[in-house]
C-alpha atoms as a PDB file:
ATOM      1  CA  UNK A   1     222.799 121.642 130.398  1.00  0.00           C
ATOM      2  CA  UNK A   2     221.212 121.599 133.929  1.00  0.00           C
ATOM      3  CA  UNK A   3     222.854 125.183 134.465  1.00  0.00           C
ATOM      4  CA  UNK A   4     221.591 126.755 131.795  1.00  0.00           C
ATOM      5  CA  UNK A   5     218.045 125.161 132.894  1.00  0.00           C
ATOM      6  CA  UNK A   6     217.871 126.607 135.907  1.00  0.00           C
ATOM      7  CA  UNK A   7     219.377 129.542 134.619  1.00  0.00           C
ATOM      8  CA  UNK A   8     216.567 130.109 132.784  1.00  0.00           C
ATOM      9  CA  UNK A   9     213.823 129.170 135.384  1.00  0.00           C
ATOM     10  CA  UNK A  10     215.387 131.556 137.457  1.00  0.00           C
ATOM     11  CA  UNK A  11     214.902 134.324 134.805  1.00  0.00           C
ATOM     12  CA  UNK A  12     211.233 133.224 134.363  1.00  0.00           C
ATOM     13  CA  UNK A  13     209.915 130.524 136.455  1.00  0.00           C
ATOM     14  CA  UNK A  14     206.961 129.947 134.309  1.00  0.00           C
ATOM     15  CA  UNK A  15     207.472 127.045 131.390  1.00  0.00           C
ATOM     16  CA  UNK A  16     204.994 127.701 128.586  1.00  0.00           C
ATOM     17  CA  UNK A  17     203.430 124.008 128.213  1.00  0.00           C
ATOM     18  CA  UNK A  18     202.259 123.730 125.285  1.00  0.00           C
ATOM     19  CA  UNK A  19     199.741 121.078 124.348  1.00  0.00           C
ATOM     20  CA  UNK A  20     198.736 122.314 121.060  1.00  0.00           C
ATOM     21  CA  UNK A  21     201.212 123.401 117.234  1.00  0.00           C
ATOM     22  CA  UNK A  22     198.691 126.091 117.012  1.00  0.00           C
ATOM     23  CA  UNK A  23     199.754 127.805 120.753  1.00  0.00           C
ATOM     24  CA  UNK A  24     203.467 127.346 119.751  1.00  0.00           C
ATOM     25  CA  UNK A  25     203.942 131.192 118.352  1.00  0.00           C
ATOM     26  CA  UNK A  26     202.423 132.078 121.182  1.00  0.00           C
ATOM     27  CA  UNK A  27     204.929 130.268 123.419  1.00  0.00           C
ATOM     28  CA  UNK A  28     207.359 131.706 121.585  1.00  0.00           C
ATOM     29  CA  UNK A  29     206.276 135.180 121.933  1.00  0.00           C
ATOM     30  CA  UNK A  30     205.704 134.831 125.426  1.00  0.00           C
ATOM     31  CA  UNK A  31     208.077 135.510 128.349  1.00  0.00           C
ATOM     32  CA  UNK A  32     208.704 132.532 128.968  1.00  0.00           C
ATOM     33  CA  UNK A  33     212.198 131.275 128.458  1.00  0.00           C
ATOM     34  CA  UNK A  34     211.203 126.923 128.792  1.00  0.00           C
ATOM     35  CA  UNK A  35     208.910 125.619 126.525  1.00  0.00           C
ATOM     36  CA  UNK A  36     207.693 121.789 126.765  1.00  0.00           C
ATOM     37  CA  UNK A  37     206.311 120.667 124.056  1.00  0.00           C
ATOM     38  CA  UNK A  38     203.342 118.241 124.666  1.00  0.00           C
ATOM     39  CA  UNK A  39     202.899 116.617 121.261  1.00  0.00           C
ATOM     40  CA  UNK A  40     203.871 116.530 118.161  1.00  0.00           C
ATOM     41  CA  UNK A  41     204.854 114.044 115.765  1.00  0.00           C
ATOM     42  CA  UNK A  42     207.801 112.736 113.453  1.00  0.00           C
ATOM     43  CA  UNK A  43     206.699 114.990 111.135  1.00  0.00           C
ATOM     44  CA  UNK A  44     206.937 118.248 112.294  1.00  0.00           C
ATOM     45  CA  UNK A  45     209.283 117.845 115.463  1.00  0.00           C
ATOM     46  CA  UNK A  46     212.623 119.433 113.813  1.00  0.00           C
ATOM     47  CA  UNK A  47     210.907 122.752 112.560  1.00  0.00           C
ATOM     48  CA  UNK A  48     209.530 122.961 115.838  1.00  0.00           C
ATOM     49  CA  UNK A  49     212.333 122.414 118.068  1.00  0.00           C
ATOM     50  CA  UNK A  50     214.314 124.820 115.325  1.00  0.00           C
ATOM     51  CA  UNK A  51     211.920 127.775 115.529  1.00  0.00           C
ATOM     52  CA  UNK A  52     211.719 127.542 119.461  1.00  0.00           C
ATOM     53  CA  UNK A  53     215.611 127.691 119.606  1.00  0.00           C
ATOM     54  CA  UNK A  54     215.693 130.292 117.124  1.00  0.00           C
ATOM     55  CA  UNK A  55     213.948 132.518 119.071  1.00  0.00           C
ATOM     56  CA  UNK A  56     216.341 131.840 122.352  1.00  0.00           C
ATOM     57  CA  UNK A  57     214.382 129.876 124.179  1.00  0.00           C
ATOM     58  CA  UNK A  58     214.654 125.590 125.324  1.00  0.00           C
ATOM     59  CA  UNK A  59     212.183 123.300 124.004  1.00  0.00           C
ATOM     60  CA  UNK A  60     211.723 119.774 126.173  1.00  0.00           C
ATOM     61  CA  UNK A  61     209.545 117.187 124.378  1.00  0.00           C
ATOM     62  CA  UNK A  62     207.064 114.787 126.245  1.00  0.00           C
ATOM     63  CA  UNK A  63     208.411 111.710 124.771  1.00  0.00           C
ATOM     64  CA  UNK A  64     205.201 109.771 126.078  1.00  0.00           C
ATOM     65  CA  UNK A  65     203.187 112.403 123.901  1.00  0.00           C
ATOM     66  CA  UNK A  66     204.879 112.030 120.367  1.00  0.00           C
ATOM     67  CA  UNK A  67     203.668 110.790 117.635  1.00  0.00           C
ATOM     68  CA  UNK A  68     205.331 108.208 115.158  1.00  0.00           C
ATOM     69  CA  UNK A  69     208.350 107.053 117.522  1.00  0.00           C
ATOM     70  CA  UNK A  70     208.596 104.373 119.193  1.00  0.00           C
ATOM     71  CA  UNK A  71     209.533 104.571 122.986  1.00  0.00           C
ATOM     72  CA  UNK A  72     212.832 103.179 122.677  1.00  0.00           C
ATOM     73  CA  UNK A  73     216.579 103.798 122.635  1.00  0.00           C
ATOM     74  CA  UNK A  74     216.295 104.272 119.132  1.00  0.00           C
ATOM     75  CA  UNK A  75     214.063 106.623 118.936  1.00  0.00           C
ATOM     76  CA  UNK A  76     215.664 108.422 121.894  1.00  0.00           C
ATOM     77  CA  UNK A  77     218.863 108.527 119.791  1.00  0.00           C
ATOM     78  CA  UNK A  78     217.158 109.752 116.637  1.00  0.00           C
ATOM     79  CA  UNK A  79     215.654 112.750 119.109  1.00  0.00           C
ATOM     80  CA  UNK A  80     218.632 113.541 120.279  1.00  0.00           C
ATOM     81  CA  UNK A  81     220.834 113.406 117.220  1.00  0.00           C
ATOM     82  CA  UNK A  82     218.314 114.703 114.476  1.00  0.00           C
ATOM     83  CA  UNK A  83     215.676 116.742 116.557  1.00  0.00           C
ATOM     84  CA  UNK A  84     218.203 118.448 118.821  1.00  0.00           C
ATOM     85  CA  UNK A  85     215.904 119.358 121.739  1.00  0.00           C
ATOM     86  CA  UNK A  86     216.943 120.888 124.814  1.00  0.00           C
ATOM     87  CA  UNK A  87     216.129 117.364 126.726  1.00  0.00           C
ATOM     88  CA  UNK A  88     213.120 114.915 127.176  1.00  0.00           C
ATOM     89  CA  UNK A  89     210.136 114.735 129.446  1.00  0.00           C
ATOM     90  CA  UNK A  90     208.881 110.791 130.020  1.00  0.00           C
ATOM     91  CA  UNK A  91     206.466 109.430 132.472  1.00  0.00           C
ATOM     92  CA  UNK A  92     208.821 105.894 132.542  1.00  0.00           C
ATOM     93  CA  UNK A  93     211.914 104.770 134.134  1.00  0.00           C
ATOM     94  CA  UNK A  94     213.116 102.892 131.533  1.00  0.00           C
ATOM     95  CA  UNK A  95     213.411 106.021 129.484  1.00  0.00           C
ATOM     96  CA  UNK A  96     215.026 108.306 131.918  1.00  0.00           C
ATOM     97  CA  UNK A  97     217.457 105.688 132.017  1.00  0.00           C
ATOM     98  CA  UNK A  98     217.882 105.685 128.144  1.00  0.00           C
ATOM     99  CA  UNK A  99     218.414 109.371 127.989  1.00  0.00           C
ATOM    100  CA  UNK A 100     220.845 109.489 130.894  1.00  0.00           C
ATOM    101  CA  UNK A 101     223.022 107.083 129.003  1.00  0.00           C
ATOM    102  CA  UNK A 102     222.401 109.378 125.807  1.00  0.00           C
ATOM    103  CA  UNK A 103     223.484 112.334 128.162  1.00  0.00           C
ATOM    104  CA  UNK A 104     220.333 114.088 127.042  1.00  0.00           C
ATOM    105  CA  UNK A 105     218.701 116.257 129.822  1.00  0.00           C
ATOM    106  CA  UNK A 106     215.551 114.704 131.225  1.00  0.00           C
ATOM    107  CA  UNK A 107     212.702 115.577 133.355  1.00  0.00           C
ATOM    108  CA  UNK A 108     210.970 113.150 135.078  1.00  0.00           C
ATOM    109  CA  UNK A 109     207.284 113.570 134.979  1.00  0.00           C
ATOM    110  CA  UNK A 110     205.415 112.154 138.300  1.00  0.00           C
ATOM    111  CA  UNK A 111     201.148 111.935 139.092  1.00  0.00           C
ATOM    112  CA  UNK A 112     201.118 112.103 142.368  1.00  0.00           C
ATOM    113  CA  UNK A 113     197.558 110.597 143.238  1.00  0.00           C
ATOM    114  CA  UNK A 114     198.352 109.166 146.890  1.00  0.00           C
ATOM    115  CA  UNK A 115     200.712 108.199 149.807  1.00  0.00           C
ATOM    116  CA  UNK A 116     201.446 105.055 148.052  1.00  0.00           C
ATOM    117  CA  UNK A 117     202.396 107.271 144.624  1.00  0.00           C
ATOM    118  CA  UNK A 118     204.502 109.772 146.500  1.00  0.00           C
ATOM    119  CA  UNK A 119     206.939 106.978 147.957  1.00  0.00           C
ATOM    120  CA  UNK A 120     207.204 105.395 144.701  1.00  0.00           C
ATOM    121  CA  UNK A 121     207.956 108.844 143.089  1.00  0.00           C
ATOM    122  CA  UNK A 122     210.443 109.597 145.368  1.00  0.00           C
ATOM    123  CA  UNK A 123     211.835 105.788 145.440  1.00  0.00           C
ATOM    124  CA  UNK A 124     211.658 106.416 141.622  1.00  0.00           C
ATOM    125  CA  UNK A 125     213.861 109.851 142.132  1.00  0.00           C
ATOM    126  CA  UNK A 126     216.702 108.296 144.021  1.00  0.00           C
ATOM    127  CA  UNK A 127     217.129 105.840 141.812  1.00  0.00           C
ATOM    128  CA  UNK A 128     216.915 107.222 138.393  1.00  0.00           C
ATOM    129  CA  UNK A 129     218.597 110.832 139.310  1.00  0.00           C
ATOM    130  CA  UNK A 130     216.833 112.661 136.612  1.00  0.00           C
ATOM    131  CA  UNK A 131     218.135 116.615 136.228  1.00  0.00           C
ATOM    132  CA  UNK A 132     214.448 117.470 137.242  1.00  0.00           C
ATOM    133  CA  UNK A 133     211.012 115.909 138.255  1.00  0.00           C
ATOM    134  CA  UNK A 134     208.078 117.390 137.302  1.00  0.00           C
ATOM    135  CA  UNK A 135     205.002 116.931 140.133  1.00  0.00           C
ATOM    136  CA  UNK A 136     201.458 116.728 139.411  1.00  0.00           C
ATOM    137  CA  UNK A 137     199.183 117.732 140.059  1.00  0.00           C
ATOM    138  CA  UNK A 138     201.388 120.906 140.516  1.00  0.00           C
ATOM    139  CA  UNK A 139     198.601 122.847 143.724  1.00  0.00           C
ATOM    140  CA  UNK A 140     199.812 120.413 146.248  1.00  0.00           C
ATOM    141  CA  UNK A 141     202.743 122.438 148.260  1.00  0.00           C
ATOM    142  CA  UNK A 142     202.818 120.127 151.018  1.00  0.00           C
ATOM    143  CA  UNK A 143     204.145 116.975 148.164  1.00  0.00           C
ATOM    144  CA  UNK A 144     206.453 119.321 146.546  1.00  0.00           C
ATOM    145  CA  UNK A 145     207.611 120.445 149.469  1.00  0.00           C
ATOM    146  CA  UNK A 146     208.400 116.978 151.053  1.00  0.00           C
ATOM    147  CA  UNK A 147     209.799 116.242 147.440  1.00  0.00           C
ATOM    148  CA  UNK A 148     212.474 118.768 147.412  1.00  0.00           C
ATOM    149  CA  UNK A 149     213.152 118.151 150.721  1.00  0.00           C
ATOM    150  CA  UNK A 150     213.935 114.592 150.355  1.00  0.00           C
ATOM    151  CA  UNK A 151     215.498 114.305 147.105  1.00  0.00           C
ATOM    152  CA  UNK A 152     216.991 118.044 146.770  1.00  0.00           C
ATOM    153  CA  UNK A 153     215.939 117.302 142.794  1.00  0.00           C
ATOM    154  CA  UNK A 154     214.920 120.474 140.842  1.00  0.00           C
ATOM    155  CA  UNK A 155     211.164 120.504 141.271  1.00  0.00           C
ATOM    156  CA  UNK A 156     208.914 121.914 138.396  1.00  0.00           C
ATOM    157  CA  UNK A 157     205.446 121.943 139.640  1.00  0.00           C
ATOM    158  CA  UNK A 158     202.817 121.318 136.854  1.00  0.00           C
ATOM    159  CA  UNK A 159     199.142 120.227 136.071  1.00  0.00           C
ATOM    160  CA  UNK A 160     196.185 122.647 137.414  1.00  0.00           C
ATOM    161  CA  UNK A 161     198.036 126.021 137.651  1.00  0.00           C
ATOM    162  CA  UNK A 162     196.133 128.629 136.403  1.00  0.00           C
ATOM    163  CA  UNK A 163     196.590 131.974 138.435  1.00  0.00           C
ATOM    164  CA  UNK A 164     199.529 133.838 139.867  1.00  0.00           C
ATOM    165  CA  UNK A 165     198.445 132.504 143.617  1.00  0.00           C
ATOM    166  CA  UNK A 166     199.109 129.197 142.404  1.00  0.00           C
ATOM    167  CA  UNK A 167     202.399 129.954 140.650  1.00  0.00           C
ATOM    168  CA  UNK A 168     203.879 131.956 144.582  1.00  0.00           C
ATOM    169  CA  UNK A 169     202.436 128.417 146.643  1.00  0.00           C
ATOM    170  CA  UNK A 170     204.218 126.208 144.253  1.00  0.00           C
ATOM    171  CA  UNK A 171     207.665 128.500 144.224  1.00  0.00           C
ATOM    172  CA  UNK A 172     207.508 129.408 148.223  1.00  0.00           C
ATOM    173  CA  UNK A 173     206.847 125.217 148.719  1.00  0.00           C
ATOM    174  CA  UNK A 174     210.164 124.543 146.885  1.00  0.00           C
ATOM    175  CA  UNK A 175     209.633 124.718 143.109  1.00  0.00           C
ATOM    176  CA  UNK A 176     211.801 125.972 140.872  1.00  0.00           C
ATOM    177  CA  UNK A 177     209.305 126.458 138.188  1.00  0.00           C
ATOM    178  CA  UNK A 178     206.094 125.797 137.424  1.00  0.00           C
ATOM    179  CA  UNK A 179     204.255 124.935 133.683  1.00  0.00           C
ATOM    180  CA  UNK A 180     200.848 125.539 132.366  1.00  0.00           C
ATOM    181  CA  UNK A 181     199.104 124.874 129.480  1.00  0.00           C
ATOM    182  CA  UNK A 182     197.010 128.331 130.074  1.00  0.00           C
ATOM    183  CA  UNK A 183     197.994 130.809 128.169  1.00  0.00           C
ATOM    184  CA  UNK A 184     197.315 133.167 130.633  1.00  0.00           C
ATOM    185  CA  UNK A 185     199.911 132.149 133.438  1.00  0.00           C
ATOM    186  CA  UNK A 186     202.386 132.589 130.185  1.00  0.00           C
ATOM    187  CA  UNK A 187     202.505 136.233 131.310  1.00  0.00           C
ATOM    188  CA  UNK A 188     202.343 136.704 134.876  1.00  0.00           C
END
């Protein structure tokens, strides 16, 4: 699973984030070859995952974004059993744990808002060895670079990106990819 992740971010280094079911075709028709899905809800989470892996591309849900599950192993086991995603993206530790037992790929999603934040994130790395960490606010080289650095985890840079200049700072600090909810990065 991690392979063919980074596979693909080295193919296209830009993950279509997608915080909206209306931008979804346009994900899809993008270049991009990762698509996280920031939403979404017990409803309509199968046909989306389905139509983003029939078009040959990964889908990652935000688990901390969906609507009508609760944030449990349950509900982890139900995604990964019935929904069929690529992996998960959470914000907690508990469920990184969870879906490391479930051998579902995770990304760890980190707000880096200080120097008290960045120890705990990378504290947070070591001990739950996610298969990647997403940083954010994703224009901060100098975190991302310390980061990868210090945990050598797969870095996707995230949260303010919205020109090609930020997209080369993030990938030249260490990144391996970087997502954005503008449409417009989708194509660089």
């Amino acid at each position: 699973m991690k392979q063919e992740f980074c596979r693909r971010i080295q193919i296209n280094p830009i993950i279509a984030a997608v915080n909206a079911p209306a931008k979804l075709e346009r994900a899809i028709a993008s270049p991009a070859e990762v698509i996280f899905l920031l939403g979404g809800s017990i409803f309509n989470l199968e046909e989306m995952v389905s139509r983003v892996t029939a078009a040959d591309k990964e889908i990652y849900l935000h688990l901390d974004l969906l609507e009508g599950l609760a944030r449990d192993a349950a509900a982890m086991r139900y995604i990964g059993e019935r929904v069929r995603p690529h992996g998960v993206i959470t914000t907690k530790s508990s469920l990184v744990k969870i879906a490391k037992t479930l051998d579902l790929f995770v990304i760890e999603r980190i707000f880096i808002l200080d120097s008290l934040s960045l120890e705990t994130a990378i504290k947070s790395i070591h001990a739950n060895r996610p298969d990647a960490v997403e940083i954010l606010p994703g224009i901060i080289p100098k975190v991302i670079r310390r980061v990868s650095r210090e945990t050598r985890a797969t870095i996707i840079a995230g949260g303010l990106i919205s020109d090609k200049e930020d997209v080369i700072e993030c990938l030249k600090a260490g990144a391996s990819a970087v997502s954005s909810s503008d449409e417009a990065t989708w194509c660089l």
